[in-house]
N, C-alpha and C. Protein backbone atom coordinates (compact mmCIF):
# COMPACT_ATOMS: atom_id res chain seq x y z
N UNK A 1 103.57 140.15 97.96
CA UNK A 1 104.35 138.93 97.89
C UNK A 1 103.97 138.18 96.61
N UNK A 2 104.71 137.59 95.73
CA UNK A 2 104.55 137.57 94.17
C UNK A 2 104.36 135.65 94.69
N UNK A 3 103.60 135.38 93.98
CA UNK A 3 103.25 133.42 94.11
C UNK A 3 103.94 133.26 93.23
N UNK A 4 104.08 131.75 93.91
CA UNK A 4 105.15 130.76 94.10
C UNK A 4 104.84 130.09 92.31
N UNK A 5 105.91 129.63 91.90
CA UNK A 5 105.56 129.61 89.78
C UNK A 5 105.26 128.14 90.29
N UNK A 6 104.72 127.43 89.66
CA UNK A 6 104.32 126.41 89.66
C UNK A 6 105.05 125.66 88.83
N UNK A 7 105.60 124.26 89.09
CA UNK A 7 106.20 123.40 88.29
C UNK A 7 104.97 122.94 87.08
N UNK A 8 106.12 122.86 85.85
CA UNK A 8 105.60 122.77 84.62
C UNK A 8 105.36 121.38 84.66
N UNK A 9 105.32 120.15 84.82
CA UNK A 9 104.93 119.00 84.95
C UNK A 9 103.17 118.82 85.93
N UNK A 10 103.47 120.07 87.38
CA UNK A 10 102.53 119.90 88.17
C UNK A 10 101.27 120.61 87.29
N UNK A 11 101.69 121.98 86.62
CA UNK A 11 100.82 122.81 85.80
C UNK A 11 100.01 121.93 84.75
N UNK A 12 100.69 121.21 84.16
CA UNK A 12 100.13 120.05 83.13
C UNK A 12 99.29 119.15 83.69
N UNK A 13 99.38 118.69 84.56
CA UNK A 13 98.71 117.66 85.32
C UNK A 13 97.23 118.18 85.94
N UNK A 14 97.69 119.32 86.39
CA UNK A 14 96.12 120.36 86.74
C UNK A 14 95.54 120.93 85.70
N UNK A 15 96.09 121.12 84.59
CA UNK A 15 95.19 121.09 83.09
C UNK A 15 94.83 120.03 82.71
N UNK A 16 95.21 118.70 83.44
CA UNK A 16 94.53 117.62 82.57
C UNK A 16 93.52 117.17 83.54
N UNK A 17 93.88 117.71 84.97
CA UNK A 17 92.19 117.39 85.59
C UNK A 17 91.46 117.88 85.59
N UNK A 18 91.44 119.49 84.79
CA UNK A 18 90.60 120.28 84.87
C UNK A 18 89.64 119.47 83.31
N UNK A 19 90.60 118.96 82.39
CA UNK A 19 89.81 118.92 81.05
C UNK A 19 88.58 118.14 81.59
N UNK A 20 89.32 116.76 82.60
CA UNK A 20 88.99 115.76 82.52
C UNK A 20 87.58 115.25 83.70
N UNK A 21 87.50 116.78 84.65
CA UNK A 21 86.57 116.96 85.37
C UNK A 21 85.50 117.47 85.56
N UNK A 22 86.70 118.54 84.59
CA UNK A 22 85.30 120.10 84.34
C UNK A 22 84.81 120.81 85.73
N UNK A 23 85.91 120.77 86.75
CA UNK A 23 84.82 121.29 87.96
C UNK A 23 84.28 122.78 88.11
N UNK A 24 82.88 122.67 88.47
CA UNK A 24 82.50 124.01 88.80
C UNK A 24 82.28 124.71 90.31
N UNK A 25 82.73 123.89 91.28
CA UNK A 25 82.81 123.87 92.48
C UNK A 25 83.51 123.21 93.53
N UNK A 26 83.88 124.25 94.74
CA UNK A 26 85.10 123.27 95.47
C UNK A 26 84.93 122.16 95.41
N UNK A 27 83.37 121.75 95.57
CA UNK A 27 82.75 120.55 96.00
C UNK A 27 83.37 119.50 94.15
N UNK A 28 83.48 120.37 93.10
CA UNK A 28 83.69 119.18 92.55
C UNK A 28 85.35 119.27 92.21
N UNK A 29 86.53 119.89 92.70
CA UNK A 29 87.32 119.97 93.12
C UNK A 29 88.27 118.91 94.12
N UNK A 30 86.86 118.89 95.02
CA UNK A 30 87.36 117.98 96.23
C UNK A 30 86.74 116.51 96.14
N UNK A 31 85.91 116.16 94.88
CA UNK A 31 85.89 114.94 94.62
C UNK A 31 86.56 114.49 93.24
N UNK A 32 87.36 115.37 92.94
CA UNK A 32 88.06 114.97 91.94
C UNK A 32 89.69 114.70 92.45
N UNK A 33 89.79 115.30 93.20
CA UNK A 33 91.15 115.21 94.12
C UNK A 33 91.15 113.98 94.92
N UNK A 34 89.55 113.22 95.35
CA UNK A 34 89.39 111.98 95.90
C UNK A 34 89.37 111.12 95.17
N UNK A 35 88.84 110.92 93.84
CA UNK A 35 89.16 109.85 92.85
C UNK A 35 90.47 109.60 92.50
N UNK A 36 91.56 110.93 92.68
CA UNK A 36 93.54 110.42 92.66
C UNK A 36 93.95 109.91 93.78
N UNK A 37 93.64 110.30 94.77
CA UNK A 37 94.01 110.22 96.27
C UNK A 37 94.24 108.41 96.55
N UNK A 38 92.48 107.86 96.10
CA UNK A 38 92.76 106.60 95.96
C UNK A 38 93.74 105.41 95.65
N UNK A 39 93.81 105.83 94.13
CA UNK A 39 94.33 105.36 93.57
C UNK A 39 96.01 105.72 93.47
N UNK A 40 96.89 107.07 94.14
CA UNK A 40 97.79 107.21 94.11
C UNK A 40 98.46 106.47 95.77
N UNK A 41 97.02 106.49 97.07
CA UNK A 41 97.62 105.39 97.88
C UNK A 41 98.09 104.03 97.47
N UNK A 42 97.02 103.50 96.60
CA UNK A 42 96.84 101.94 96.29
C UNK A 42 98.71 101.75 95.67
N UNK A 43 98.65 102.66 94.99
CA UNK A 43 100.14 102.53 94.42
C UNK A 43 101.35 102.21 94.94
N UNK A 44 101.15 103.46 95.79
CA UNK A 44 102.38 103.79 97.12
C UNK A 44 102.24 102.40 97.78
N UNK A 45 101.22 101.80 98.26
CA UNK A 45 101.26 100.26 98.99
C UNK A 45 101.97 99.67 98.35
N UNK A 46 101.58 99.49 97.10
CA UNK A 46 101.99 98.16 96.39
C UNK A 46 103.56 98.33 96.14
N UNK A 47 104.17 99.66 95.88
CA UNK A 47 105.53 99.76 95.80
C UNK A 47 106.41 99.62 97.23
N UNK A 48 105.33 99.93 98.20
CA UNK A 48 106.38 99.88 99.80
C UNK A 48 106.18 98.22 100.01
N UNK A 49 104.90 97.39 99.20
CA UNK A 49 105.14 95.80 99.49
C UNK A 49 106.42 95.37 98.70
N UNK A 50 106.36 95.90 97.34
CA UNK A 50 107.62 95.16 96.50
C UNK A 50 109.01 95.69 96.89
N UNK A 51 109.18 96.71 97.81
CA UNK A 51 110.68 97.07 98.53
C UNK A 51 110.92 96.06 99.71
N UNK A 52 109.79 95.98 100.31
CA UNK A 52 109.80 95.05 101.60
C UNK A 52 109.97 93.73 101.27
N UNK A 53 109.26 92.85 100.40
CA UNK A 53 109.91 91.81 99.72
C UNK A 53 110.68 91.32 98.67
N UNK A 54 111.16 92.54 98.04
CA UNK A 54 112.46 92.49 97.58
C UNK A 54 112.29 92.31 96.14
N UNK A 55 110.97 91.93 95.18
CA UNK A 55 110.87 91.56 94.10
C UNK A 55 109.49 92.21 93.40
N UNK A 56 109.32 92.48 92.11
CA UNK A 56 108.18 93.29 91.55
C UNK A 56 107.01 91.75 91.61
N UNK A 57 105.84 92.71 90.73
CA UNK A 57 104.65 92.23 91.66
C UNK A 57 104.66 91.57 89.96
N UNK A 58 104.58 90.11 90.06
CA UNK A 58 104.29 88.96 88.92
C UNK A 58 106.31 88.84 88.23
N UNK A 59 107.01 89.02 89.12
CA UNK A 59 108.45 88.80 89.15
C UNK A 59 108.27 86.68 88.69
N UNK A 60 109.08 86.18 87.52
CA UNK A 60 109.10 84.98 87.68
C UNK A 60 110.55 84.93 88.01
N UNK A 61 111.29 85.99 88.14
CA UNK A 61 112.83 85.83 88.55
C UNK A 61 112.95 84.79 89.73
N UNK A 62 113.73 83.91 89.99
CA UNK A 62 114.29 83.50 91.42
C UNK A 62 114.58 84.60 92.69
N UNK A 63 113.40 84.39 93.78
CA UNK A 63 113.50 84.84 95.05
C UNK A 63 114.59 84.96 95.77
N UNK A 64 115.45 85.78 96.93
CA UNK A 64 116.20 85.96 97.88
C UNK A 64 115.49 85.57 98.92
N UNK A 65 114.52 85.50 99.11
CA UNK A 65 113.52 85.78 100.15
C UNK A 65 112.57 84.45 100.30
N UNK A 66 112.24 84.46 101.34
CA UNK A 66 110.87 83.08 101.46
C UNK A 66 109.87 83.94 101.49
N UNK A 67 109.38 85.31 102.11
CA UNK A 67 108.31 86.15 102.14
C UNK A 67 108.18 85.99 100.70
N UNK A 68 106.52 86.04 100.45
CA UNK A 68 105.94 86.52 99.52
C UNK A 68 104.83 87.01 99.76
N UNK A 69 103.89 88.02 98.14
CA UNK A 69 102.90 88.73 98.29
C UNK A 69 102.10 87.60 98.85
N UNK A 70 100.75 88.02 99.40
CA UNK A 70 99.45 87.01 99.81
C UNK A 70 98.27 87.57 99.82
N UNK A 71 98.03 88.43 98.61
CA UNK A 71 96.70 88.79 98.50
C UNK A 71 96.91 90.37 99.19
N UNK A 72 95.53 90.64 99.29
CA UNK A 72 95.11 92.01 99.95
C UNK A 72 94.13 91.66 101.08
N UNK A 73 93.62 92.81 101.99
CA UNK A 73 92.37 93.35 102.33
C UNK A 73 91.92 94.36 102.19
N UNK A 74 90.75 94.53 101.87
CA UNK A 74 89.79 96.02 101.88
C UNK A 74 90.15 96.49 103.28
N UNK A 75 90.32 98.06 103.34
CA UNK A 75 90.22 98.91 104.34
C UNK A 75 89.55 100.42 103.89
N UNK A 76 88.71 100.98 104.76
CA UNK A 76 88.48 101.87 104.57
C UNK A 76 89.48 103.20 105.36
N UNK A 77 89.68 104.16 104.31
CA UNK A 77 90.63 105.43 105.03
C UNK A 77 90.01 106.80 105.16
N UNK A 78 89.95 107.18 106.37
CA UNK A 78 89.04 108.58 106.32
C UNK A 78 90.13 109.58 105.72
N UNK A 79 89.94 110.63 104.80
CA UNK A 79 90.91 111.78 104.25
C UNK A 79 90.00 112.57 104.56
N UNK A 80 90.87 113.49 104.08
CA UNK A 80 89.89 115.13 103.96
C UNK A 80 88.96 115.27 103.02
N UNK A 81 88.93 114.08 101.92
CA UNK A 81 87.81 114.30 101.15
C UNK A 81 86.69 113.10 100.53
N UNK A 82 86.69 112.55 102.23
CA UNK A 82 85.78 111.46 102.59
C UNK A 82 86.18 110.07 102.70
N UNK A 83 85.59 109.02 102.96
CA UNK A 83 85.85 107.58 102.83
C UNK A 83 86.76 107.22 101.41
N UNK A 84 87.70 106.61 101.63
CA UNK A 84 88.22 105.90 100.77
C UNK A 84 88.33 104.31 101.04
N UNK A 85 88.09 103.69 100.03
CA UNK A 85 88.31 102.15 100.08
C UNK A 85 89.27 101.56 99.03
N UNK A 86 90.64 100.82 100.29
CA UNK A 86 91.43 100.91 98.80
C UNK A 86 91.81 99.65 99.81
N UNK A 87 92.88 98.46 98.74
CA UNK A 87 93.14 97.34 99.41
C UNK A 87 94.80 97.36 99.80
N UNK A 88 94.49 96.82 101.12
CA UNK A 88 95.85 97.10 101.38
C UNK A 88 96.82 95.62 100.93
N UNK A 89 97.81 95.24 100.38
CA UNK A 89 98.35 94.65 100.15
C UNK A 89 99.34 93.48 101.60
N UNK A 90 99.40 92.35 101.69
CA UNK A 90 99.95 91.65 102.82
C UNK A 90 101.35 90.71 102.14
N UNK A 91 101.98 90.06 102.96
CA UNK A 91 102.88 88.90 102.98
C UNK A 91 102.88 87.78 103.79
N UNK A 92 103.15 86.89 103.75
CA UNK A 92 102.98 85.36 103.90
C UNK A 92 103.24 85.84 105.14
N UNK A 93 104.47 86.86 105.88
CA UNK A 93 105.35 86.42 106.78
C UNK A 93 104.31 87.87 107.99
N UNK A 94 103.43 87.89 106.98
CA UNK A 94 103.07 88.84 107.80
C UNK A 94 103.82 90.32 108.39
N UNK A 95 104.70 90.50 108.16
CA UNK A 95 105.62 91.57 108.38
C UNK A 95 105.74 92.95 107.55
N UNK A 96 105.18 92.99 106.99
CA UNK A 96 105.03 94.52 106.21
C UNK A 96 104.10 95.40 106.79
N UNK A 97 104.18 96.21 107.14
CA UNK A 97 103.40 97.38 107.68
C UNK A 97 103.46 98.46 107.07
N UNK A 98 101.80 98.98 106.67
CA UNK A 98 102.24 100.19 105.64
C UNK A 98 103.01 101.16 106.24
N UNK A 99 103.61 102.28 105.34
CA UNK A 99 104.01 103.54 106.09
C UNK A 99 103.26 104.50 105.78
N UNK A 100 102.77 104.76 104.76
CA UNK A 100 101.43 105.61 103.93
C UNK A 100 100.40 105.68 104.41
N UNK A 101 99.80 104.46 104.90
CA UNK A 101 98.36 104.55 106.19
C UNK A 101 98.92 103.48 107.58
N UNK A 102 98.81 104.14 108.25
CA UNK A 102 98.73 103.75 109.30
C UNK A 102 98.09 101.81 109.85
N UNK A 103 98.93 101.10 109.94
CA UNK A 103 98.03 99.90 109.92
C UNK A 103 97.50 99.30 111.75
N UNK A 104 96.07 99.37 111.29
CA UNK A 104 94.90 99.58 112.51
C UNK A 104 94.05 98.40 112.45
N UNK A 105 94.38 97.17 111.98
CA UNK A 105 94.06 95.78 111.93
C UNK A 105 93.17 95.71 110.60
N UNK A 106 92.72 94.41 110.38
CA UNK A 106 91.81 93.88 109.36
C UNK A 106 90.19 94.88 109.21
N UNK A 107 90.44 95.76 108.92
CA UNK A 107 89.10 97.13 108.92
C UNK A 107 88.19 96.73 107.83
């Protein structure tokens, strides 16, 4: 069975973590895959807060909405490649709930 070609964008991206890691073991593999993991949740939050309230994050445009951002909290997230601590993003109205992690109160 002949493997699957790999997208040329994804191929690039795994040459640039390899430059940028150097790993010589799963083990440094799987903490290099945890230093993106982080930071590609933190993202995903912050874009599912600015769909949910309707406006980008430092928008001075005029609001539709009375919700606005209100800060973050720290939460910790167990993955497959250990503790992560990333902040989850909130609204005034209280009504946003991530879809990316699961929301399990003020952690």
């Amino acid at each position: 069975m002949a493997r699957k070609k790999i997208d040329p964008k994804k191929k690039e991206f795994i040459k640039q973590l390899i430059e940028v890691y150097n790993p010589k073991t799963v083990e440094d593999v799987g903490d290099a895959l945890k230093d993106i993991l982080g930071p590609v949740m933190q993202d995903k939050l912050e874009a599912e807060l600015e769909e949910h309230v309707g406006y980008e994050k430092y928008s001075h445009e005029e609001k539709d909405t009375s919700n606005r951002r209100n800060g973050s909290y720290p939460k910790k997230v167990k993955s497959t490649y250990g503790e992560l601590e990333i902040d989850v993003p909130r609204d005034r109205e209280s009504t946003y709930e991530p879809g990316i992690i699961p929301w399990i109160g003020y952690n």
